[in-house]
Protein backbone atom coordinates (compact mmCIF):
# COMPACT_ATOMS: atom_id res chain seq x y z
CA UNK A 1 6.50 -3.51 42.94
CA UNK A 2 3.92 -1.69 41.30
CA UNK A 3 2.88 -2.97 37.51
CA UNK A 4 3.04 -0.01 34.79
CA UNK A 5 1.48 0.03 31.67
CA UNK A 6 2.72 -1.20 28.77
CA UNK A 7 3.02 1.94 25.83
CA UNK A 8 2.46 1.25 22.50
CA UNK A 9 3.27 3.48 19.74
CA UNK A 10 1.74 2.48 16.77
CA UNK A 11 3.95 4.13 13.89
CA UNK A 12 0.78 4.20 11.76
CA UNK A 13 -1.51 6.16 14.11
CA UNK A 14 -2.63 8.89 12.33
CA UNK A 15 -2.77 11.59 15.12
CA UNK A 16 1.12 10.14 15.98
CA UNK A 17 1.29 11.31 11.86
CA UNK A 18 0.39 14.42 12.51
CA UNK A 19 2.27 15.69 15.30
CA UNK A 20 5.48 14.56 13.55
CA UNK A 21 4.61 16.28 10.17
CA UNK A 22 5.40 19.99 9.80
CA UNK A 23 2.86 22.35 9.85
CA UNK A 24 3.15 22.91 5.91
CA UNK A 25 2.20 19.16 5.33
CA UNK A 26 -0.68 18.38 8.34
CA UNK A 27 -3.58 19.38 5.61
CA UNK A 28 -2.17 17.74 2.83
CA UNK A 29 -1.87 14.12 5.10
CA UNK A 30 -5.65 15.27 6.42
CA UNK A 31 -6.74 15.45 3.28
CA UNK A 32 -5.28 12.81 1.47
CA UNK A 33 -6.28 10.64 5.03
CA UNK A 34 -9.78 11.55 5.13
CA UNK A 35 -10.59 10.46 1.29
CA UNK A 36 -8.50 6.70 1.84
CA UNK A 37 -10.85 6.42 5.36
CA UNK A 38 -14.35 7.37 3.59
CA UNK A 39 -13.38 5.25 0.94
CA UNK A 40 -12.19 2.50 2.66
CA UNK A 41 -15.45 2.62 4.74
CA UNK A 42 -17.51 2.27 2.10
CA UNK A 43 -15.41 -0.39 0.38
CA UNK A 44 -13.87 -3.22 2.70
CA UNK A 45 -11.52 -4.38 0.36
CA UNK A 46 -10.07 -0.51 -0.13
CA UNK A 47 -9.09 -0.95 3.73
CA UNK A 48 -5.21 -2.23 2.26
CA UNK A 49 -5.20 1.51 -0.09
CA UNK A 50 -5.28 3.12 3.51
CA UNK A 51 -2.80 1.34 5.42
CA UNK A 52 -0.62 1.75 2.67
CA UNK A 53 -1.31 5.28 2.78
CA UNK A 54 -0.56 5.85 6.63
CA UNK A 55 2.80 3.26 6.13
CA UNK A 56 3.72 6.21 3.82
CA UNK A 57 2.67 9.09 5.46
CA UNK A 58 4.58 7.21 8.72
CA UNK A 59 7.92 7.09 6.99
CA UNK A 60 7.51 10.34 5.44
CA UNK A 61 6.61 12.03 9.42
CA UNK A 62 9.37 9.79 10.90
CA UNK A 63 11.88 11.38 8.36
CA UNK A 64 10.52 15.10 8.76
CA UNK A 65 11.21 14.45 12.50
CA UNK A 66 14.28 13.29 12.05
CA UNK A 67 17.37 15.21 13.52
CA UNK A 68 19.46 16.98 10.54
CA UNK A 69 16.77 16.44 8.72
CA UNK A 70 16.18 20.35 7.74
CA UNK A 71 19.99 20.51 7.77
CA UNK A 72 20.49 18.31 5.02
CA UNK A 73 17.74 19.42 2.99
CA UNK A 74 19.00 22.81 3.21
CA UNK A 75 22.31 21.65 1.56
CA UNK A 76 20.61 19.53 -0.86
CA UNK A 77 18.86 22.71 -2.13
CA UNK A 78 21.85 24.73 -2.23
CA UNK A 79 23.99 22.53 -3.36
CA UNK A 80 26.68 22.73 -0.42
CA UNK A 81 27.92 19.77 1.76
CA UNK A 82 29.08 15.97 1.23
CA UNK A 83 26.86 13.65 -1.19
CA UNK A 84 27.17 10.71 -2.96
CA UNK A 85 25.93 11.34 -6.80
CA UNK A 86 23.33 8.40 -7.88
CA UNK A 87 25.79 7.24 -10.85
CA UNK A 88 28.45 6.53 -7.84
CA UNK A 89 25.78 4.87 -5.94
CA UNK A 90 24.83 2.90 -8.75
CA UNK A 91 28.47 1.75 -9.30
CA UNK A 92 28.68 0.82 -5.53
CA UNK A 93 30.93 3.95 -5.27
CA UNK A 94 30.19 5.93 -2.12
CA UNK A 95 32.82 8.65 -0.13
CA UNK A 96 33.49 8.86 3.28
């Protein structure tokens, strides 16, 4: 029996970031990534400003990645398929 390394995917990697962002959005996380690393390298306590900033980014990737994702934006622009209006979620209405 061989032993195999352990892999760990760190949601908050920054290059894992940018392969699951769309094209459209990789400069816009660069950018934005870039400014929160100079600045938190010059200011130790602005270190928490850029892992909040890659937690967001992370979601943000993990949901552009997502399967259905462009579906379901698609009918969200257009106004065609099944949703759930706020005011029903905000009753605790919701159809199935």
């Amino acid at each position: 029996m061989t032993t195999q390394p352990i892999e760990h995917h760190d949601p908050h990697d920054p290059a894992r970031i940018l392969d699951l962002l769309p094209a459209d959005l990789r400069e816009v996380f660069l950018s934005e990534y870039r400014a929160a690393a100079v600045s938190a390298a010059h200011e130790v306590w602005r270190y928490r400003h850029l892992q909040e900033l890659l937690k967001h980014w992370s979601m943000r990737a993990a949901i552009y990645s997502s399967a259905g994702h462009n579906e379901s934006r698609r009918q969200a622009e257009t106004g065609l398929g099944e949703f759930t209006t706020l005011d029903d979620l905000a009753a605790g209405r919701q159809d199935s």
